[in-house]
C-alpha atoms as a PDB file:
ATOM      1  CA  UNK A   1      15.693  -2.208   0.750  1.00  0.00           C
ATOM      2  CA  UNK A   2      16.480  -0.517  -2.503  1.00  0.00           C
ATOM      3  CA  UNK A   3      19.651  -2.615  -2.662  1.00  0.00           C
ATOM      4  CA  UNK A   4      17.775  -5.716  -1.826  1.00  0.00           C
ATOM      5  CA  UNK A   5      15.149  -4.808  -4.583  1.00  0.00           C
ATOM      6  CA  UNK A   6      18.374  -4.088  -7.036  1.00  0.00           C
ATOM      7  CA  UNK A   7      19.715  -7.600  -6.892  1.00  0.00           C
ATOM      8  CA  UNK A   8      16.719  -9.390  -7.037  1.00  0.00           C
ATOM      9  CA  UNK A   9      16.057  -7.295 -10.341  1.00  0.00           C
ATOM     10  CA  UNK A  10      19.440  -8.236 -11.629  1.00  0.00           C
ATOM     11  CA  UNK A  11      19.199 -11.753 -10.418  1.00  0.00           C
ATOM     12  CA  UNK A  12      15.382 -12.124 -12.247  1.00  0.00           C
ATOM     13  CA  UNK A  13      17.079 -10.207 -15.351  1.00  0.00           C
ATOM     14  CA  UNK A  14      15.291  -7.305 -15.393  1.00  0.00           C
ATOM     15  CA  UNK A  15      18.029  -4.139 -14.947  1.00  0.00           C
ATOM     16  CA  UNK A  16      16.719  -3.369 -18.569  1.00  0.00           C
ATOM     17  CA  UNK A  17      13.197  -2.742 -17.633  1.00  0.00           C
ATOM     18  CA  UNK A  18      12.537  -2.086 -14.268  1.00  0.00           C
ATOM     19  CA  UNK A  19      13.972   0.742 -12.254  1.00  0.00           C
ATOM     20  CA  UNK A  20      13.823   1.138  -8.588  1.00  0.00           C
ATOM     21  CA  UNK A  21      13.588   4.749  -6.648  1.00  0.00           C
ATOM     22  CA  UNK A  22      13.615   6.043  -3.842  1.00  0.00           C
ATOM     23  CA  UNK A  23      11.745   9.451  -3.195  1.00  0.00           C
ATOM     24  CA  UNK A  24       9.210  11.236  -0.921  1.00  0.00           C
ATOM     25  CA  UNK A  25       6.050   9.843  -1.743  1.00  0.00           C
ATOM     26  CA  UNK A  26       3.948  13.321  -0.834  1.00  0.00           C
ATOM     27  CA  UNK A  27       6.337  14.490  -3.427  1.00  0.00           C
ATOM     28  CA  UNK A  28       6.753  12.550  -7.140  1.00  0.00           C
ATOM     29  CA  UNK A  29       8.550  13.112 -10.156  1.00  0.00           C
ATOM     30  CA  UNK A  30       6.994  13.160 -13.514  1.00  0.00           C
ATOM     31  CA  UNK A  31       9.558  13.002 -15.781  1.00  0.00           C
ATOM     32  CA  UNK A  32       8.367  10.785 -17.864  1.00  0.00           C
ATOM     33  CA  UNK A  33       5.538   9.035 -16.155  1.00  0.00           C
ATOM     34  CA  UNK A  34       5.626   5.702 -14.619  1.00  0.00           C
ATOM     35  CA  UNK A  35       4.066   2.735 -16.349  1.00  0.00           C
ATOM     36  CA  UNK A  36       3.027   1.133 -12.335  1.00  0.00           C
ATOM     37  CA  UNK A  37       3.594   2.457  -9.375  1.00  0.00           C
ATOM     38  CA  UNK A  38       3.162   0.290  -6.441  1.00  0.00           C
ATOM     39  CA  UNK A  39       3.432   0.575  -2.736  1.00  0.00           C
ATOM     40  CA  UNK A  40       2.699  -1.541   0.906  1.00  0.00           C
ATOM     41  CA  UNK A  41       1.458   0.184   3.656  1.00  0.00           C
ATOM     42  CA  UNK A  42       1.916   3.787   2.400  1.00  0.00           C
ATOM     43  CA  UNK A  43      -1.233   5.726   2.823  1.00  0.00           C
ATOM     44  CA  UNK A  44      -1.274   4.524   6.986  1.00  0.00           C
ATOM     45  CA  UNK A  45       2.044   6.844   7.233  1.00  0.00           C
ATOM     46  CA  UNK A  46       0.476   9.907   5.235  1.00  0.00           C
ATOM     47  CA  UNK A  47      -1.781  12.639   6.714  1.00  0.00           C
ATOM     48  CA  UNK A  48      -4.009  12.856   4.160  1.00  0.00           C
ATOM     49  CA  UNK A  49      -4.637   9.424   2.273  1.00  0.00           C
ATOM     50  CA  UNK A  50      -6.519  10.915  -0.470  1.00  0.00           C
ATOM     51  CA  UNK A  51      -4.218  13.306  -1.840  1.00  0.00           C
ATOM     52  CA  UNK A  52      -1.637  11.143  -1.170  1.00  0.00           C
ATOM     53  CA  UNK A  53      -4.100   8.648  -4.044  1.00  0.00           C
ATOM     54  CA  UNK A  54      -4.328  11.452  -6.252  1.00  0.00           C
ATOM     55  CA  UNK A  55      -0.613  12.140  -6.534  1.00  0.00           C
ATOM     56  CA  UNK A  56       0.086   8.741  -6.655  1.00  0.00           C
ATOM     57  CA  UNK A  57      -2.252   8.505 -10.184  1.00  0.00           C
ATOM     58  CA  UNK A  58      -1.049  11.695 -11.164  1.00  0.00           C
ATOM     59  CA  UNK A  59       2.504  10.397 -12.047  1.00  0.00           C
ATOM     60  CA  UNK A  60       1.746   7.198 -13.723  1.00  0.00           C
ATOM     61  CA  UNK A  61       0.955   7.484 -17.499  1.00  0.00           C
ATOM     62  CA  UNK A  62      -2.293   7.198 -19.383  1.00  0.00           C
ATOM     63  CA  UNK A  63      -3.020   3.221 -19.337  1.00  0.00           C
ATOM     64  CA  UNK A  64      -0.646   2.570 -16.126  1.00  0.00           C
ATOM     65  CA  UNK A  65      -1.494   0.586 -13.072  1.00  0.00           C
ATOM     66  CA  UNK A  66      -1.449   1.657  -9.209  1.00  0.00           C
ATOM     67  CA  UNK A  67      -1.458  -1.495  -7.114  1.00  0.00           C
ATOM     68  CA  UNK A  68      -1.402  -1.176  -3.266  1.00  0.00           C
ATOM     69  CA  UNK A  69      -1.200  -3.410  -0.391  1.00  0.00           C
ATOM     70  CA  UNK A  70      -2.599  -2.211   2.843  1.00  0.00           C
ATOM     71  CA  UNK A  71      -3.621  -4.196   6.483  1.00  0.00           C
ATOM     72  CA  UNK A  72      -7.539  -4.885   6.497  1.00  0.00           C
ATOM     73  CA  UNK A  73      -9.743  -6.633   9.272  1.00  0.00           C
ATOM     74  CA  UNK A  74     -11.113 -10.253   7.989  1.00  0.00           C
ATOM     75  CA  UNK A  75     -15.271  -9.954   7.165  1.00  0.00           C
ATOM     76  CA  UNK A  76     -16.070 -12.279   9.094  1.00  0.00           C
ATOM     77  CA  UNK A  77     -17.042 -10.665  12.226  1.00  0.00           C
ATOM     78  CA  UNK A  78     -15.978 -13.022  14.909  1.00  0.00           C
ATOM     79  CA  UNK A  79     -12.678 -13.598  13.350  1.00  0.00           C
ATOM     80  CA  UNK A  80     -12.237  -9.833  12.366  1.00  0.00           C
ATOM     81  CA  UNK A  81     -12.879  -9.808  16.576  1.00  0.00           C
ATOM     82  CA  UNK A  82     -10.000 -12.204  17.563  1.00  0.00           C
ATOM     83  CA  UNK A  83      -7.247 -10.987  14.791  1.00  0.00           C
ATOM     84  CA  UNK A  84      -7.785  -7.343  16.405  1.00  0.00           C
ATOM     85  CA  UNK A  85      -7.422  -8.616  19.586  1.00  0.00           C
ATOM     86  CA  UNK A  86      -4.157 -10.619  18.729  1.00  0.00           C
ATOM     87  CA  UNK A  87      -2.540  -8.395  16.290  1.00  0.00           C
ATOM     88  CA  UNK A  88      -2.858  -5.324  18.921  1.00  0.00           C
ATOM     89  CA  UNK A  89      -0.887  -7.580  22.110  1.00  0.00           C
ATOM     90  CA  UNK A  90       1.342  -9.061  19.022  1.00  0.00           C
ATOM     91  CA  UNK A  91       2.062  -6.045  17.148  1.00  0.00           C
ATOM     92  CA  UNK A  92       4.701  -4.658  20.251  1.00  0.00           C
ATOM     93  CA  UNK A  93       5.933  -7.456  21.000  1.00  0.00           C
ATOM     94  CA  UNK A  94       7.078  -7.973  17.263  1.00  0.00           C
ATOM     95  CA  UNK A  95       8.358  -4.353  17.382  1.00  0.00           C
ATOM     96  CA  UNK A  96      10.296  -5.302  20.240  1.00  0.00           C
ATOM     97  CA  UNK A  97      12.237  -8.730  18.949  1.00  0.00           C
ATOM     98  CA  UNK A  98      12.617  -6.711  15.414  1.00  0.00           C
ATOM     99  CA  UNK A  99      13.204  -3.606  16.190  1.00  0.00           C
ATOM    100  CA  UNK A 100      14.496  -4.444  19.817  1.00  0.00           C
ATOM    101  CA  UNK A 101      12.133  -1.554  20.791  1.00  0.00           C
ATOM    102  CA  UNK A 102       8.894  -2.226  23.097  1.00  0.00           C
ATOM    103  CA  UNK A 103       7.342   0.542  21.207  1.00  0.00           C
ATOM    104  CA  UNK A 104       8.082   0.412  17.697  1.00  0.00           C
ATOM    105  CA  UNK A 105       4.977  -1.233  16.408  1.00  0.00           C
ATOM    106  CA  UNK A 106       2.057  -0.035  19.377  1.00  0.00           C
ATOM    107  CA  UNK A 107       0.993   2.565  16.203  1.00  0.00           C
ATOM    108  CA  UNK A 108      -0.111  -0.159  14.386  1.00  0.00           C
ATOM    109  CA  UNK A 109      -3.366  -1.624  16.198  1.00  0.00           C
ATOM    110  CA  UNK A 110      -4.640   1.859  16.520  1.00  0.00           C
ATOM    111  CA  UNK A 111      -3.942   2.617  13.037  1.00  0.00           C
ATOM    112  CA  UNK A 112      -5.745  -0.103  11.261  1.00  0.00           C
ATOM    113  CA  UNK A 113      -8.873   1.234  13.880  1.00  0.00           C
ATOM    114  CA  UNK A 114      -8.552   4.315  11.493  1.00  0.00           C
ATOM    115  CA  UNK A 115      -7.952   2.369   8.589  1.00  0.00           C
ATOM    116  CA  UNK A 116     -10.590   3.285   5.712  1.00  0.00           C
ATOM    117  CA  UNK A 117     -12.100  -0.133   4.584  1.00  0.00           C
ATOM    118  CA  UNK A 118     -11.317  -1.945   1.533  1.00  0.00           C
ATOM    119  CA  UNK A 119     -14.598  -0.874   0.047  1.00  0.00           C
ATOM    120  CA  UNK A 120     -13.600   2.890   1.389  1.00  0.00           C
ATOM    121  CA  UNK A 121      -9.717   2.284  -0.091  1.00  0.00           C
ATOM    122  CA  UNK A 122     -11.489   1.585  -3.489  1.00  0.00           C
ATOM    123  CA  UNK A 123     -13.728   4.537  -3.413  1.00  0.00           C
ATOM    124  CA  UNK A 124     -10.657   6.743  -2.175  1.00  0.00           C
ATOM    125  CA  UNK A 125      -8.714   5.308  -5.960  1.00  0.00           C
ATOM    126  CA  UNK A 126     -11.755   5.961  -8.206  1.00  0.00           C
ATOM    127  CA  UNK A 127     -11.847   9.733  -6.131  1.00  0.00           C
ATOM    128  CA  UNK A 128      -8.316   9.850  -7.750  1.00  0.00           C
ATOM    129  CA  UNK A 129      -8.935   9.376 -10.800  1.00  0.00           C
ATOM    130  CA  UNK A 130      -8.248   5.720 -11.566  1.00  0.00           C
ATOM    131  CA  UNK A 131     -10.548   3.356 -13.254  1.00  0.00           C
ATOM    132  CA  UNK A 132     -10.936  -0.514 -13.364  1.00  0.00           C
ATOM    133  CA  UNK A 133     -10.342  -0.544  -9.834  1.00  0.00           C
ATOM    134  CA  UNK A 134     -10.719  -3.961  -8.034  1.00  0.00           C
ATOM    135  CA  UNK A 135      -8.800  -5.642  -4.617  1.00  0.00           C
ATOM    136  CA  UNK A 136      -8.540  -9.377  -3.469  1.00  0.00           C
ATOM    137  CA  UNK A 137      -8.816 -10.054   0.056  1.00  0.00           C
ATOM    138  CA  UNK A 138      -5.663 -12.077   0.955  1.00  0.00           C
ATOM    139  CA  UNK A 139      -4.623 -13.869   4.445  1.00  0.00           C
ATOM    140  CA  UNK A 140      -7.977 -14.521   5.514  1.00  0.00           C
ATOM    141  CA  UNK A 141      -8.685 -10.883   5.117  1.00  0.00           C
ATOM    142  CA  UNK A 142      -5.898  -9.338   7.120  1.00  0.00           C
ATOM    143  CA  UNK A 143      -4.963  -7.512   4.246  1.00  0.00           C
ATOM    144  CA  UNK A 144      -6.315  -6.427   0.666  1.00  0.00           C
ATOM    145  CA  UNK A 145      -4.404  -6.091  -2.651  1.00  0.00           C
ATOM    146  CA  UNK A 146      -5.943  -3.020  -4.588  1.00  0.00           C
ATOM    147  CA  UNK A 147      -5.491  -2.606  -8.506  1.00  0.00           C
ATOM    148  CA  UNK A 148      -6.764   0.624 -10.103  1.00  0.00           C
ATOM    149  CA  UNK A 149      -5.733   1.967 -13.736  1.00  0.00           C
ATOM    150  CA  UNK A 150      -4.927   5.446 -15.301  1.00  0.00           C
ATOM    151  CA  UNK A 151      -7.346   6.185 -17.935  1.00  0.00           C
ATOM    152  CA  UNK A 152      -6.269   6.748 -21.155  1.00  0.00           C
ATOM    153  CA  UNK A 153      -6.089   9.901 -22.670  1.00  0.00           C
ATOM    154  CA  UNK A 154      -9.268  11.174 -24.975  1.00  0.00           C
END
């Protein structure tokens, strides 16, 4: 993926200004800071979500952005009904023509049951410190786009 992400940088003409790493997310550098950090999907793989935010804000510098993309159930109830009843037969069965393994994706249904809320993902980045924080529902509500900022320093 990191080469993927390398050429498209290159390609868009951005070597000069972005650079891609790869790294344990429980465990950040802070060099210098980052000036965004973004992720997809990260906080379903962590044990604790939270601390997982606050180290997350912790590395990006005074006036930075965090933006996260994470799986969400639709509001509307009787749609929210029939996308968790599709996604958890559809999930395994795209596991197994991607990852040619029945069981690759069966996680995933039972994860977004655990799945903190959009509202509760929001909470969970002001908790951490970050300000301005907003998300967009996006695919009919299947997932949510979160933006939250670093305050700057006093």
């Amino acid at each position: 993926m990191l080469a993927a992400g390398r050429a498209r940088v290159e390609a868009a003409g951005l070597a000069d200004r972005i650079e891609l790493r790869e790294g344990r997310a429980e465990e950040l550098t802070d060099e210098d800071g980052f000036d965004a950090l973004t992720f997809t999907y990260l906080l379903r793989y962590v044990d604790d979500p939270a601390a997982q935010m606050r180290e997350l804000a912790r590395v990006v510098r005074p006036g930075g952005t965090v933006v996260c993309l994470e799986l969400s159930l639709p509001r509307w109830r009787t749609y929210a009904r029939l996308y968790h009843a599709v996604f958890r037969r559809m999930a395994p069965v795209a596991g197994a023509i991607v990852a040619r393994r029945g069981s690759a994706y069966r996680y995933l249904p039972d994860s977004l049951d655990a799945f903190p809320s959009p509202d509760q993902l929001a909470a969970t980045m002001r908790a951490a410190g970050l300000v301005d924080v907003s998300y967009r529902r996006l695919t009919t509500g299947v997932v949510a786009l979160h933006r939250g900022r670093v305050p700057q320093e006093s």
